[in-house]
PDB file of N, CA and C in Angstrom:
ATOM      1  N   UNK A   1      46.574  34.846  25.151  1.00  0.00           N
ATOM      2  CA  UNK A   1      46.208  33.533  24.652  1.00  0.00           C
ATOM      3  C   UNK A   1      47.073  33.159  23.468  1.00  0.00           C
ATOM      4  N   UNK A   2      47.314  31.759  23.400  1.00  0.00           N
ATOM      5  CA  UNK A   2      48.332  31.391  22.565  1.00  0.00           C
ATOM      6  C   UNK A   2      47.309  30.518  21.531  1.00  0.00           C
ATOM      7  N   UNK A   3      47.655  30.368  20.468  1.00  0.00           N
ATOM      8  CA  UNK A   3      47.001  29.029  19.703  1.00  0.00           C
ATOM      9  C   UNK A   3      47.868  28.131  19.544  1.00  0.00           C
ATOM     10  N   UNK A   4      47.529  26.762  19.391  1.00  0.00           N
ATOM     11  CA  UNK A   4      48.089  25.759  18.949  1.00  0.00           C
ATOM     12  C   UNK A   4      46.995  25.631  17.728  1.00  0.00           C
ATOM     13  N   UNK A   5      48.332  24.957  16.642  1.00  0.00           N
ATOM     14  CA  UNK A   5      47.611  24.467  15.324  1.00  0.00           C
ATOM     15  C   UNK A   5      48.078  22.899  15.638  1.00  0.00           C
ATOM     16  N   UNK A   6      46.818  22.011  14.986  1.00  0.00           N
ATOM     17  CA  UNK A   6      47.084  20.516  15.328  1.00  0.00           C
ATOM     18  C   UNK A   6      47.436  20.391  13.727  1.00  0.00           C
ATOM     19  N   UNK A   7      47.837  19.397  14.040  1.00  0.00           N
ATOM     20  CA  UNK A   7      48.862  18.484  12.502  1.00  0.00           C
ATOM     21  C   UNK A   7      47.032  18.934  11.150  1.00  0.00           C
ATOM     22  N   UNK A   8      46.055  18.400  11.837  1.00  0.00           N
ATOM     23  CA  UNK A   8      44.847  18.673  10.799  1.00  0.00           C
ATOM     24  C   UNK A   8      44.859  20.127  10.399  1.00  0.00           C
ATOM     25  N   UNK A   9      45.685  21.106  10.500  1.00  0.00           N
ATOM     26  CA  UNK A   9      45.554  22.608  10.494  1.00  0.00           C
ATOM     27  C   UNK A   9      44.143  23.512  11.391  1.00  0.00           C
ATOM     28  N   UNK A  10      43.575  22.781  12.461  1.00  0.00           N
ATOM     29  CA  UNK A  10      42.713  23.399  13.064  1.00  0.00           C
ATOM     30  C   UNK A  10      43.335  24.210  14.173  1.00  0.00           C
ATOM     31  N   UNK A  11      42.958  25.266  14.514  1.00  0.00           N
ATOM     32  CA  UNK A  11      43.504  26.125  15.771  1.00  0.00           C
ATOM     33  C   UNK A  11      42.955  26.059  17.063  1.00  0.00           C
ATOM     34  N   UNK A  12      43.974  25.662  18.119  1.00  0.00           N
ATOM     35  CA  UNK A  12      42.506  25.429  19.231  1.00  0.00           C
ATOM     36  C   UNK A  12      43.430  26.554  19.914  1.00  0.00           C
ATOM     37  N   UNK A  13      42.623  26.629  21.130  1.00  0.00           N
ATOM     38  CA  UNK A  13      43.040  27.546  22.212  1.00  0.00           C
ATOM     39  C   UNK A  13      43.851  26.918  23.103  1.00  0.00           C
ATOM     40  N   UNK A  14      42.962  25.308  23.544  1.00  0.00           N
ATOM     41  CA  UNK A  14      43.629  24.542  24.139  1.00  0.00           C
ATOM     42  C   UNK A  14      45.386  23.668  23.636  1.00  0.00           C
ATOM     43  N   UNK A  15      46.111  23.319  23.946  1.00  0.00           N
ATOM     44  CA  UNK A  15      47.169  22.663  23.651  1.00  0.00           C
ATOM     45  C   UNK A  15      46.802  21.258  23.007  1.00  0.00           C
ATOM     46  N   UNK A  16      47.428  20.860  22.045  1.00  0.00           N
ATOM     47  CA  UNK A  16      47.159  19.559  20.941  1.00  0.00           C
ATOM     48  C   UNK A  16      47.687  18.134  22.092  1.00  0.00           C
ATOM     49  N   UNK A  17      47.150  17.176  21.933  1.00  0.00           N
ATOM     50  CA  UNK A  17      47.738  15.899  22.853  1.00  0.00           C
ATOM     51  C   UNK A  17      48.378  15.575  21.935  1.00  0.00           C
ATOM     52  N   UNK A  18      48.187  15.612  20.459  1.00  0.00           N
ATOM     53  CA  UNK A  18      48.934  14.771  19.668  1.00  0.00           C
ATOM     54  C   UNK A  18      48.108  14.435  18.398  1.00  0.00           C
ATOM     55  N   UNK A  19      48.411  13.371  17.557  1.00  0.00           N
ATOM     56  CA  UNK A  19      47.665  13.192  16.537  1.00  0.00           C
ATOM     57  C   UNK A  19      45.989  12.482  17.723  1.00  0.00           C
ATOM     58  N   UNK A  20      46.259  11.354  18.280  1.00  0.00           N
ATOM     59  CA  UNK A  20      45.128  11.139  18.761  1.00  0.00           C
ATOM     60  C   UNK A  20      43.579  11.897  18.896  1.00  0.00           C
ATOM     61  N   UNK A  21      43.569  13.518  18.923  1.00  0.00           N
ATOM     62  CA  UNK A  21      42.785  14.375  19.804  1.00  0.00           C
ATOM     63  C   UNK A  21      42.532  14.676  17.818  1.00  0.00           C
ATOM     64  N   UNK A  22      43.587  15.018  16.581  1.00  0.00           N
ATOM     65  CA  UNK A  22      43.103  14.943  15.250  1.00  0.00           C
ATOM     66  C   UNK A  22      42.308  13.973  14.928  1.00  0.00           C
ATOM     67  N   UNK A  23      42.146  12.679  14.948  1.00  0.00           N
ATOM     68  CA  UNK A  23      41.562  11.780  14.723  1.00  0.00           C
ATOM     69  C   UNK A  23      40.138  11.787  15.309  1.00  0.00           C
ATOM     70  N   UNK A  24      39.984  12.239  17.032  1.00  0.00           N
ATOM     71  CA  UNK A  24      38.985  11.710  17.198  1.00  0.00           C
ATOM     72  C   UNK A  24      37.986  13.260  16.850  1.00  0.00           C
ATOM     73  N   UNK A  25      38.681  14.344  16.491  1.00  0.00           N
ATOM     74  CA  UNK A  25      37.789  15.743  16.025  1.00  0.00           C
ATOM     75  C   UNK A  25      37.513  15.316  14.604  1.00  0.00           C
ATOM     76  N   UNK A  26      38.349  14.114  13.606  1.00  0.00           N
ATOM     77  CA  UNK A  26      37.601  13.850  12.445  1.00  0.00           C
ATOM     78  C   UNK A  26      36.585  13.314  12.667  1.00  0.00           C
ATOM     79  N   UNK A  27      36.604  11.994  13.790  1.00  0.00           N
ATOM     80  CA  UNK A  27      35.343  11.369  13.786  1.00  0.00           C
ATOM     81  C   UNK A  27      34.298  11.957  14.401  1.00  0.00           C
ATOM     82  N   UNK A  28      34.291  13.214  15.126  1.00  0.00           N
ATOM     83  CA  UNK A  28      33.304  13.599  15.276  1.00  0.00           C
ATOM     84  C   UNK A  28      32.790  14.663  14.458  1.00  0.00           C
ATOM     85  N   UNK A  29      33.540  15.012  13.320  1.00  0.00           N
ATOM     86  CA  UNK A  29      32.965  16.365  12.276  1.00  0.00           C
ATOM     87  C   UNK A  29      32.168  15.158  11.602  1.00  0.00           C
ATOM     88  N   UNK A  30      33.109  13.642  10.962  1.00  0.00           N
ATOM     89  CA  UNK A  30      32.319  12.541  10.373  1.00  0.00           C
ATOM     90  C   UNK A  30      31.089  12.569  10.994  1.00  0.00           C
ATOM     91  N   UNK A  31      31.127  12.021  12.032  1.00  0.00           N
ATOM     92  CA  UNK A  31      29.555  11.273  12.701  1.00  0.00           C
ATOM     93  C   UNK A  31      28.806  12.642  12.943  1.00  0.00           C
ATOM     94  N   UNK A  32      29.144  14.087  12.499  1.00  0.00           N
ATOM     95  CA  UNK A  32      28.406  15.406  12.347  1.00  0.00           C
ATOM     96  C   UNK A  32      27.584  15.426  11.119  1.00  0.00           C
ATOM     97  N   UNK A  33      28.615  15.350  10.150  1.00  0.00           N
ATOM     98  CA  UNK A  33      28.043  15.521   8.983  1.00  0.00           C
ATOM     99  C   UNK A  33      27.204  14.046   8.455  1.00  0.00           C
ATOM    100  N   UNK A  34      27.470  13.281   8.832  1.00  0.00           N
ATOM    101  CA  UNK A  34      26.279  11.958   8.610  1.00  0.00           C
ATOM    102  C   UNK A  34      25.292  11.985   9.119  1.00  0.00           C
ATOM    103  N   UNK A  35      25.369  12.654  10.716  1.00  0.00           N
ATOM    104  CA  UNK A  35      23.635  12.725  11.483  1.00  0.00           C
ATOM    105  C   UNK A  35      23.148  13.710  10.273  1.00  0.00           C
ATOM    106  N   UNK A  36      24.043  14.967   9.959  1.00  0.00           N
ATOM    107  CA  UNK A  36      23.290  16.063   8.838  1.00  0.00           C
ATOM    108  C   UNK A  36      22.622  15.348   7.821  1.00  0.00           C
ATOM    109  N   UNK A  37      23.289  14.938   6.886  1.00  0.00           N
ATOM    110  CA  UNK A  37      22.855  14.198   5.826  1.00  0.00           C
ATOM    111  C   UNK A  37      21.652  12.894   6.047  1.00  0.00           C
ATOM    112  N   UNK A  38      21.864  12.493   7.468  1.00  0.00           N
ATOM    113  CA  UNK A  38      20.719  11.046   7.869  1.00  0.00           C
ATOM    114  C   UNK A  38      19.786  12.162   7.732  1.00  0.00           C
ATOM    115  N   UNK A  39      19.534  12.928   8.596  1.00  0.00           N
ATOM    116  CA  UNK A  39      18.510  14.249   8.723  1.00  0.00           C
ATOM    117  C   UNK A  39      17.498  14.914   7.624  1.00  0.00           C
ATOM    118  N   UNK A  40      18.582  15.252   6.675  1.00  0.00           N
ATOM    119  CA  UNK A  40      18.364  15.507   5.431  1.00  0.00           C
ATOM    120  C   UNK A  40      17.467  14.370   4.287  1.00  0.00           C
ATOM    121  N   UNK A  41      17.971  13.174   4.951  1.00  0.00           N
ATOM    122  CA  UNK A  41      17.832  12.006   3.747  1.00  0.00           C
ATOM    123  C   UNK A  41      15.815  11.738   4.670  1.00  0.00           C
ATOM    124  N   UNK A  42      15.812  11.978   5.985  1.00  0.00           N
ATOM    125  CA  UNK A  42      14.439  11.803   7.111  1.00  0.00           C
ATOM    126  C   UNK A  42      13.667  13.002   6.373  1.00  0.00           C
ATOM    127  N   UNK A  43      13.954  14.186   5.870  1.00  0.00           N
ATOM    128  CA  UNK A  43      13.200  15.248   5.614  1.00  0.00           C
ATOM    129  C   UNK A  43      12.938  15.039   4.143  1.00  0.00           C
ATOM    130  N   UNK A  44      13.525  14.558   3.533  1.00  0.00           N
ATOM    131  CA  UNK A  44      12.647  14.129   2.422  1.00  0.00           C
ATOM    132  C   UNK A  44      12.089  13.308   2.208  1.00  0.00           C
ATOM    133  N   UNK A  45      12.452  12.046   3.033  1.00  0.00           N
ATOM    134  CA  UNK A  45      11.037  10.547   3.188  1.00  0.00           C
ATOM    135  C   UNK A  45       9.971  11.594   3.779  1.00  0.00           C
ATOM    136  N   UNK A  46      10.010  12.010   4.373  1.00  0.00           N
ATOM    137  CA  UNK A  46       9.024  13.063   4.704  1.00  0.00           C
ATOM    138  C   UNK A  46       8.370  13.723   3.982  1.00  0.00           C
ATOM    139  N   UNK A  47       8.753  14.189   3.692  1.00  0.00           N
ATOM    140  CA  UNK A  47       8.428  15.230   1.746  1.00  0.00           C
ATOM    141  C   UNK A  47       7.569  14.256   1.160  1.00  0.00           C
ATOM    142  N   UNK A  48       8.073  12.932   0.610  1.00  0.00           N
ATOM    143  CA  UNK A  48       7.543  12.347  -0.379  1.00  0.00           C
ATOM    144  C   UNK A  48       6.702  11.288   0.493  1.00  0.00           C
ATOM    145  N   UNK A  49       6.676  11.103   1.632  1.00  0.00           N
ATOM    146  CA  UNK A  49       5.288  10.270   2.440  1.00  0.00           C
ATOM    147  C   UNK A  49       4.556  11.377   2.139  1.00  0.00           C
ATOM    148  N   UNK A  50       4.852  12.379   2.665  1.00  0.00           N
ATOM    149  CA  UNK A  50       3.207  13.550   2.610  1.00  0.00           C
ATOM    150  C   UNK A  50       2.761  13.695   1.348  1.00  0.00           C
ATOM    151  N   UNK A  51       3.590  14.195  -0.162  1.00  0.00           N
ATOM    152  CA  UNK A  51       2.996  13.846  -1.117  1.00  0.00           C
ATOM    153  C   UNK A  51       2.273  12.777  -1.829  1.00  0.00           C
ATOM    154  N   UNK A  52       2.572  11.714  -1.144  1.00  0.00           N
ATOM    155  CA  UNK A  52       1.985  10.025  -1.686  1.00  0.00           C
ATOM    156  C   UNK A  52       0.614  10.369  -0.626  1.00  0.00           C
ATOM    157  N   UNK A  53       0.691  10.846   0.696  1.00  0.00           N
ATOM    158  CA  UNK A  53      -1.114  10.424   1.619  1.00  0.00           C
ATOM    159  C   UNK A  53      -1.680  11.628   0.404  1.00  0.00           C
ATOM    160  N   UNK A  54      -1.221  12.712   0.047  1.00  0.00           N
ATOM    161  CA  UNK A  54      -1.868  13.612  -0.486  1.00  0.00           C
ATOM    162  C   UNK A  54      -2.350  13.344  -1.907  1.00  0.00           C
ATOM    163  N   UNK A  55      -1.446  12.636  -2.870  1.00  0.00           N
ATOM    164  CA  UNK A  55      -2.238  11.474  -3.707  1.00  0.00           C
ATOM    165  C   UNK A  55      -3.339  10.786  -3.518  1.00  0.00           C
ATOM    166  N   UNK A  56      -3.147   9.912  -2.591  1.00  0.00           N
ATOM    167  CA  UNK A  56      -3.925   8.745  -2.065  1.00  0.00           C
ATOM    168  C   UNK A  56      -5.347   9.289  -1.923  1.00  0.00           C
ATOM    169  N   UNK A  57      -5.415  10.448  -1.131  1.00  0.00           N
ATOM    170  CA  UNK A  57      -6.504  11.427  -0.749  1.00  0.00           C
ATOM    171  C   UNK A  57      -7.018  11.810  -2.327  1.00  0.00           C
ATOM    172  N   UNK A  58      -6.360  12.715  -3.381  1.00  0.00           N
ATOM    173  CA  UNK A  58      -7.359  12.701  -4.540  1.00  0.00           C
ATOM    174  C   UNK A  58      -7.973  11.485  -5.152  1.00  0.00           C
ATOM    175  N   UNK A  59      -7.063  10.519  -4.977  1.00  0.00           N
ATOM    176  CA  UNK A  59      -7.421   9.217  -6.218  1.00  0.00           C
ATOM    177  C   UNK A  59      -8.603   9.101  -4.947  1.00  0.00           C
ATOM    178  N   UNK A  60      -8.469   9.011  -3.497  1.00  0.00           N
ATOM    179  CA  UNK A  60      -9.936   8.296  -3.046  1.00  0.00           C
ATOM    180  C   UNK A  60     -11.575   9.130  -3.651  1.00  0.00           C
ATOM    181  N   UNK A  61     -10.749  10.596  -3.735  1.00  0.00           N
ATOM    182  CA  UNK A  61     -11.939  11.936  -3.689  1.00  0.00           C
ATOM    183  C   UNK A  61     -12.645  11.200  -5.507  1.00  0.00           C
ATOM    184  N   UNK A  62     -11.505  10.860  -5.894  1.00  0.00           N
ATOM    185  CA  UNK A  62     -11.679  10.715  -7.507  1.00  0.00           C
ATOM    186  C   UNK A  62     -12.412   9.347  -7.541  1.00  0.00           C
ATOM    187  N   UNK A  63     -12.350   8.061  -6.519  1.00  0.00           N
ATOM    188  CA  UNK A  63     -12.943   6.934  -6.358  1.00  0.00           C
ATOM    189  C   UNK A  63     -14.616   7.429  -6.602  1.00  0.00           C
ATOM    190  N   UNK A  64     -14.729   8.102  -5.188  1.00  0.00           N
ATOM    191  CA  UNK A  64     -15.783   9.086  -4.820  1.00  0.00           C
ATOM    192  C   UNK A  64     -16.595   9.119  -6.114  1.00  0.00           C
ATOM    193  N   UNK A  65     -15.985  10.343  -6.811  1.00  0.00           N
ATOM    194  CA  UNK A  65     -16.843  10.931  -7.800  1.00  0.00           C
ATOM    195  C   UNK A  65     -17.619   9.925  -8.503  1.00  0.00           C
ATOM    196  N   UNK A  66     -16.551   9.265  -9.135  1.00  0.00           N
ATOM    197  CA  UNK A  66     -16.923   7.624  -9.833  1.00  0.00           C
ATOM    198  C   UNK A  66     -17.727   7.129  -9.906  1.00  0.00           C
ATOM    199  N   UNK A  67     -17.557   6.879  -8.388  1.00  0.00           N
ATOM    200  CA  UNK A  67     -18.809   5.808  -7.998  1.00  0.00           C
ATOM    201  C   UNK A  67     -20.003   6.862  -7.763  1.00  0.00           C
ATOM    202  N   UNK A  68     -20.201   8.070  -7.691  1.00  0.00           N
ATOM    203  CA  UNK A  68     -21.175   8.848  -7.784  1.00  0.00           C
ATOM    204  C   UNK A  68     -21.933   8.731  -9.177  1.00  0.00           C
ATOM    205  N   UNK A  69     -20.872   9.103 -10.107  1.00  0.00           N
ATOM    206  CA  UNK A  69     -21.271   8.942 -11.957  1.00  0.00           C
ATOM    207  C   UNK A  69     -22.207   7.524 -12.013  1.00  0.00           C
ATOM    208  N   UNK A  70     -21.240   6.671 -11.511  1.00  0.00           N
ATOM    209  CA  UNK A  70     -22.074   5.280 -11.749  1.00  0.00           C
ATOM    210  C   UNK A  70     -23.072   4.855 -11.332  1.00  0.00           C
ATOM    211  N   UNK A  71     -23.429   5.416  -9.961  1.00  0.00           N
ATOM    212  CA  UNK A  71     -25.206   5.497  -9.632  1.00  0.00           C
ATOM    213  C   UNK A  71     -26.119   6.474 -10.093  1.00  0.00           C
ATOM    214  N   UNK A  72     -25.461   7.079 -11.277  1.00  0.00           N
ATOM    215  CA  UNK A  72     -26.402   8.446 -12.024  1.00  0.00           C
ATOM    216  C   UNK A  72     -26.954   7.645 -13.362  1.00  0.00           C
ATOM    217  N   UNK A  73     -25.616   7.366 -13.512  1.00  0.00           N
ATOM    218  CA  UNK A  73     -25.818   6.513 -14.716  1.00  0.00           C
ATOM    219  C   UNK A  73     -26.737   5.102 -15.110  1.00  0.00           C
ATOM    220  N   UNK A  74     -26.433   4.473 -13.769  1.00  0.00           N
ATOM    221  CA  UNK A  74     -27.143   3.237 -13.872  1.00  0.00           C
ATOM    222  C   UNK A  74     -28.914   3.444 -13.270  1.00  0.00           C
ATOM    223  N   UNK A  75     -29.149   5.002 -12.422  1.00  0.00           N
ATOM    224  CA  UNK A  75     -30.436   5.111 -13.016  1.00  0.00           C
ATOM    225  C   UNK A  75     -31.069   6.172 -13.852  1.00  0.00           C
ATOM    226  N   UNK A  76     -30.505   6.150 -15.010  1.00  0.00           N
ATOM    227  CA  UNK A  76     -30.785   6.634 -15.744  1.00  0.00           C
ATOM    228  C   UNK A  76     -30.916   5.595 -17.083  1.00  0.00           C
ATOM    229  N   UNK A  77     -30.129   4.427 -16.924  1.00  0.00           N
ATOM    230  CA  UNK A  77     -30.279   2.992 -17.660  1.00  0.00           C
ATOM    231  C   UNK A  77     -31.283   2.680 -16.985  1.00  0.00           C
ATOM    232  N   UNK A  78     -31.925   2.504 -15.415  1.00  0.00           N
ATOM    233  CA  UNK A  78     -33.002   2.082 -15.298  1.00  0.00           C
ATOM    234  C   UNK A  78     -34.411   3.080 -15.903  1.00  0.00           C
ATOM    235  N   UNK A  79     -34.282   4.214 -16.039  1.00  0.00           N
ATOM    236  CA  UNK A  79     -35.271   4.917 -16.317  1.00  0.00           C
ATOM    237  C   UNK A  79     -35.561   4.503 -17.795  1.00  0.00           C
ATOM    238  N   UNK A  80     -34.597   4.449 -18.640  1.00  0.00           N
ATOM    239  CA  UNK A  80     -34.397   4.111 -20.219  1.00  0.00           C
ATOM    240  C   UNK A  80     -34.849   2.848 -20.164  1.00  0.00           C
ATOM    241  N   UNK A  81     -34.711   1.834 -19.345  1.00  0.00           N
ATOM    242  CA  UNK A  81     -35.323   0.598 -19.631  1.00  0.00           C
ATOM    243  C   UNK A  81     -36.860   0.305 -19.501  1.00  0.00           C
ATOM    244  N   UNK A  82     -37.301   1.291 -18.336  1.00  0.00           N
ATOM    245  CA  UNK A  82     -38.860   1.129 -17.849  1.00  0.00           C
ATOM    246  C   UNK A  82     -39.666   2.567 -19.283  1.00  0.00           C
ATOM    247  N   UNK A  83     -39.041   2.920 -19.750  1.00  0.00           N
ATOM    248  CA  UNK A  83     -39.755   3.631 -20.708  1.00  0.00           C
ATOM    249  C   UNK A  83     -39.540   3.146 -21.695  1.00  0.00           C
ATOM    250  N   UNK A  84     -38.542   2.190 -22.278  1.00  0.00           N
ATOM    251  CA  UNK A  84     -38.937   1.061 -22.771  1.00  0.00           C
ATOM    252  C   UNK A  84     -39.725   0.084 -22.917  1.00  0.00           C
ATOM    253  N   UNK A  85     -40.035  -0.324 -21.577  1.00  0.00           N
ATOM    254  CA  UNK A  85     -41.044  -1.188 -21.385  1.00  0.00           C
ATOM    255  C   UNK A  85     -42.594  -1.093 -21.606  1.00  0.00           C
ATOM    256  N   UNK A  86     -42.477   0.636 -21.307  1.00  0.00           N
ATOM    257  CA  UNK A  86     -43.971   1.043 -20.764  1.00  0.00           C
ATOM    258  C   UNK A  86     -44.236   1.458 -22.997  1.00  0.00           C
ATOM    259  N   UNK A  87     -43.270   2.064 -23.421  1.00  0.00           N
ATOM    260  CA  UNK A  87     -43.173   2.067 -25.047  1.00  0.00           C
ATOM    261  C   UNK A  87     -43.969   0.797 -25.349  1.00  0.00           C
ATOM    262  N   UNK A  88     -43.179  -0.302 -25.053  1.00  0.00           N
ATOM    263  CA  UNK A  88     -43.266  -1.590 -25.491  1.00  0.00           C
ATOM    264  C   UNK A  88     -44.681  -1.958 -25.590  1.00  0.00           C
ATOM    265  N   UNK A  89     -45.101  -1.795 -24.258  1.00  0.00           N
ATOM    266  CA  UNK A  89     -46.578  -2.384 -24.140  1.00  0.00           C
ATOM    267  C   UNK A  89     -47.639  -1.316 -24.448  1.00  0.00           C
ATOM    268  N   UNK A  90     -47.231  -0.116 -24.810  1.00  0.00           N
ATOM    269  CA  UNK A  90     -48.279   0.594 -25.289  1.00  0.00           C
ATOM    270  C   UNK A  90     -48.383   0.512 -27.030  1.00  0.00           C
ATOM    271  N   UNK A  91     -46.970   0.062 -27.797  1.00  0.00           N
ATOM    272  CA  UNK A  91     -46.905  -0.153 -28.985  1.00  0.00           C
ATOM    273  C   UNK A  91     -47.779  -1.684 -29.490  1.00  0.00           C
ATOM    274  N   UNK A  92     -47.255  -2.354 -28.209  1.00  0.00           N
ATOM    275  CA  UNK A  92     -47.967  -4.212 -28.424  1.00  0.00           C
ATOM    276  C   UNK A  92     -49.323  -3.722 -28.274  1.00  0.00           C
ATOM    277  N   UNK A  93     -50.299  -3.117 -27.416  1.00  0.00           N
ATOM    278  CA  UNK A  93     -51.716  -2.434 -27.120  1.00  0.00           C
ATOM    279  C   UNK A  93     -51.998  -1.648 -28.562  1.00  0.00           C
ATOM    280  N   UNK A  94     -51.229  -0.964 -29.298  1.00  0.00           N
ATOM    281  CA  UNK A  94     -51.716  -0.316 -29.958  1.00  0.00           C
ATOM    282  C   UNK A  94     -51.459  -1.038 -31.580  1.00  0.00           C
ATOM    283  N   UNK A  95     -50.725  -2.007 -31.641  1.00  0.00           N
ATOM    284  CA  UNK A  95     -50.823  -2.935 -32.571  1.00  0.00           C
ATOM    285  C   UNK A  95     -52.126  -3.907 -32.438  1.00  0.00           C
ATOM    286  N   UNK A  96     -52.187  -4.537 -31.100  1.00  0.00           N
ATOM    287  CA  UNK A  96     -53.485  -5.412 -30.940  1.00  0.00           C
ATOM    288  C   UNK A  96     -54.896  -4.472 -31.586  1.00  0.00           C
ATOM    289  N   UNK A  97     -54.645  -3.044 -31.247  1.00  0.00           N
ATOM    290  CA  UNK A  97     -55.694  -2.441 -31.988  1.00  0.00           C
ATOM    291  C   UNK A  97     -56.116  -2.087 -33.093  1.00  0.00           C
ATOM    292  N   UNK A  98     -54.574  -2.115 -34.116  1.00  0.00           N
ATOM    293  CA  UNK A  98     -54.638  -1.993 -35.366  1.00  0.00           C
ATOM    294  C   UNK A  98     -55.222  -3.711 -35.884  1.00  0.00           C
ATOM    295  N   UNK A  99     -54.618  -4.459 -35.202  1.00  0.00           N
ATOM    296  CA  UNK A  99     -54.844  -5.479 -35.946  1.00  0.00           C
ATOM    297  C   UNK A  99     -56.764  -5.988 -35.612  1.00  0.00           C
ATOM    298  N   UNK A 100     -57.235  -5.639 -34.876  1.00  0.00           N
ATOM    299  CA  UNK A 100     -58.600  -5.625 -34.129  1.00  0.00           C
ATOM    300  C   UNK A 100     -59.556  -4.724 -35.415  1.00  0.00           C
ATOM    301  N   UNK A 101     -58.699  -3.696 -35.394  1.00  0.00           N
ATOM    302  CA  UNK A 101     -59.600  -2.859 -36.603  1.00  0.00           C
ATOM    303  C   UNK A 101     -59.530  -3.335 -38.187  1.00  0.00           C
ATOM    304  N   UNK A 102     -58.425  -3.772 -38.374  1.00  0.00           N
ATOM    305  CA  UNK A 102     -58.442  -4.460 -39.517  1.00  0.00           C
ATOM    306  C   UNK A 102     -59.324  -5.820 -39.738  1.00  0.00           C
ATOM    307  N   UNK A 103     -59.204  -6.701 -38.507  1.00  0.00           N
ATOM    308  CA  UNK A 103     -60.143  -7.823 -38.547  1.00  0.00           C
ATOM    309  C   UNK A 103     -61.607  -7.247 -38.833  1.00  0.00           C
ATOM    310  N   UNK A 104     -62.167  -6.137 -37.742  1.00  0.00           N
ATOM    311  CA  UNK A 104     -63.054  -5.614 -38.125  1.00  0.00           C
ATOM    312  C   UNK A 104     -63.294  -5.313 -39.599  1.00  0.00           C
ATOM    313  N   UNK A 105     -62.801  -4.352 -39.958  1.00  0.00           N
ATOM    314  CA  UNK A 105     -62.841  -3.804 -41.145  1.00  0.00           C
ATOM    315  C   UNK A 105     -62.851  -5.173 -42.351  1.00  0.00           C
ATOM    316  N   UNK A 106     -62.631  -6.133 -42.285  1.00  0.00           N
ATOM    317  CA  UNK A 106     -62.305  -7.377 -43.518  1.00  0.00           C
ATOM    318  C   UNK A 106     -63.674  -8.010 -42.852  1.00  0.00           C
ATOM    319  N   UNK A 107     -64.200  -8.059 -41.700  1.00  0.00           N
ATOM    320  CA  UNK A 107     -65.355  -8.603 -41.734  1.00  0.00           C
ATOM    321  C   UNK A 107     -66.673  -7.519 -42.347  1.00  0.00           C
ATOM    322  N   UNK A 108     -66.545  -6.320 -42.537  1.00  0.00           N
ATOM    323  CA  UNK A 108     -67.567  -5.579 -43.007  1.00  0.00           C
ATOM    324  C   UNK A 108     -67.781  -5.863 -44.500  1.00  0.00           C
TER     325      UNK A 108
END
């Protein structure tokens, strides 16, 4: 077996046609190494889509919690308000009684 070297310094086995057969082995190492790199550039939109759903997923888990806190909270403002209330009217009841005993007491 003999080699031929083409004008690009590559060695084939086969015989060179000429510059033509250099040119079209650039454009295909080119349109090689661009599918590589398109490939490359697909595997990391990839990468960073899966890290953004995997975001998306805590902030919803974290929505979640939230809105969990906020129905703890808001009855626990309702509990604080009705023991307020029930305060309220046992303090107004127990004023009407002070003031009942005092009337009493100024009529004796």
């Amino acid at each position: 077996f003999f080699f031929f070297q083409a004008e690009d310094g590559i060695r084939d086995v086969e015989r060179s046609r000429g510059l033509g057969d250099v040119y079209k082995r650039q454009e295909l190492n080119k349109a090689t190494s661009e599918r590589v790199s398109l490939n490359a550039k697909l595997l990391e939109r990839d990468q960073e889509v899966s890290s953004l759903r995997k975001r998306c997923k805590e902030l919803e888990d974290e929505v979640i919690d939230l809105s969990r806190h906020c129905k703890d909270v808001e009855e626990k403002l309702l509990q604080s308000l009705n023991l307020f209330e029930e305060t309220s009217k046992e303090n107004s009841n127990y004023k009407a009684n002070v003031e009942l005993s005092l009337i009493h007491i100024c009529r004796c």
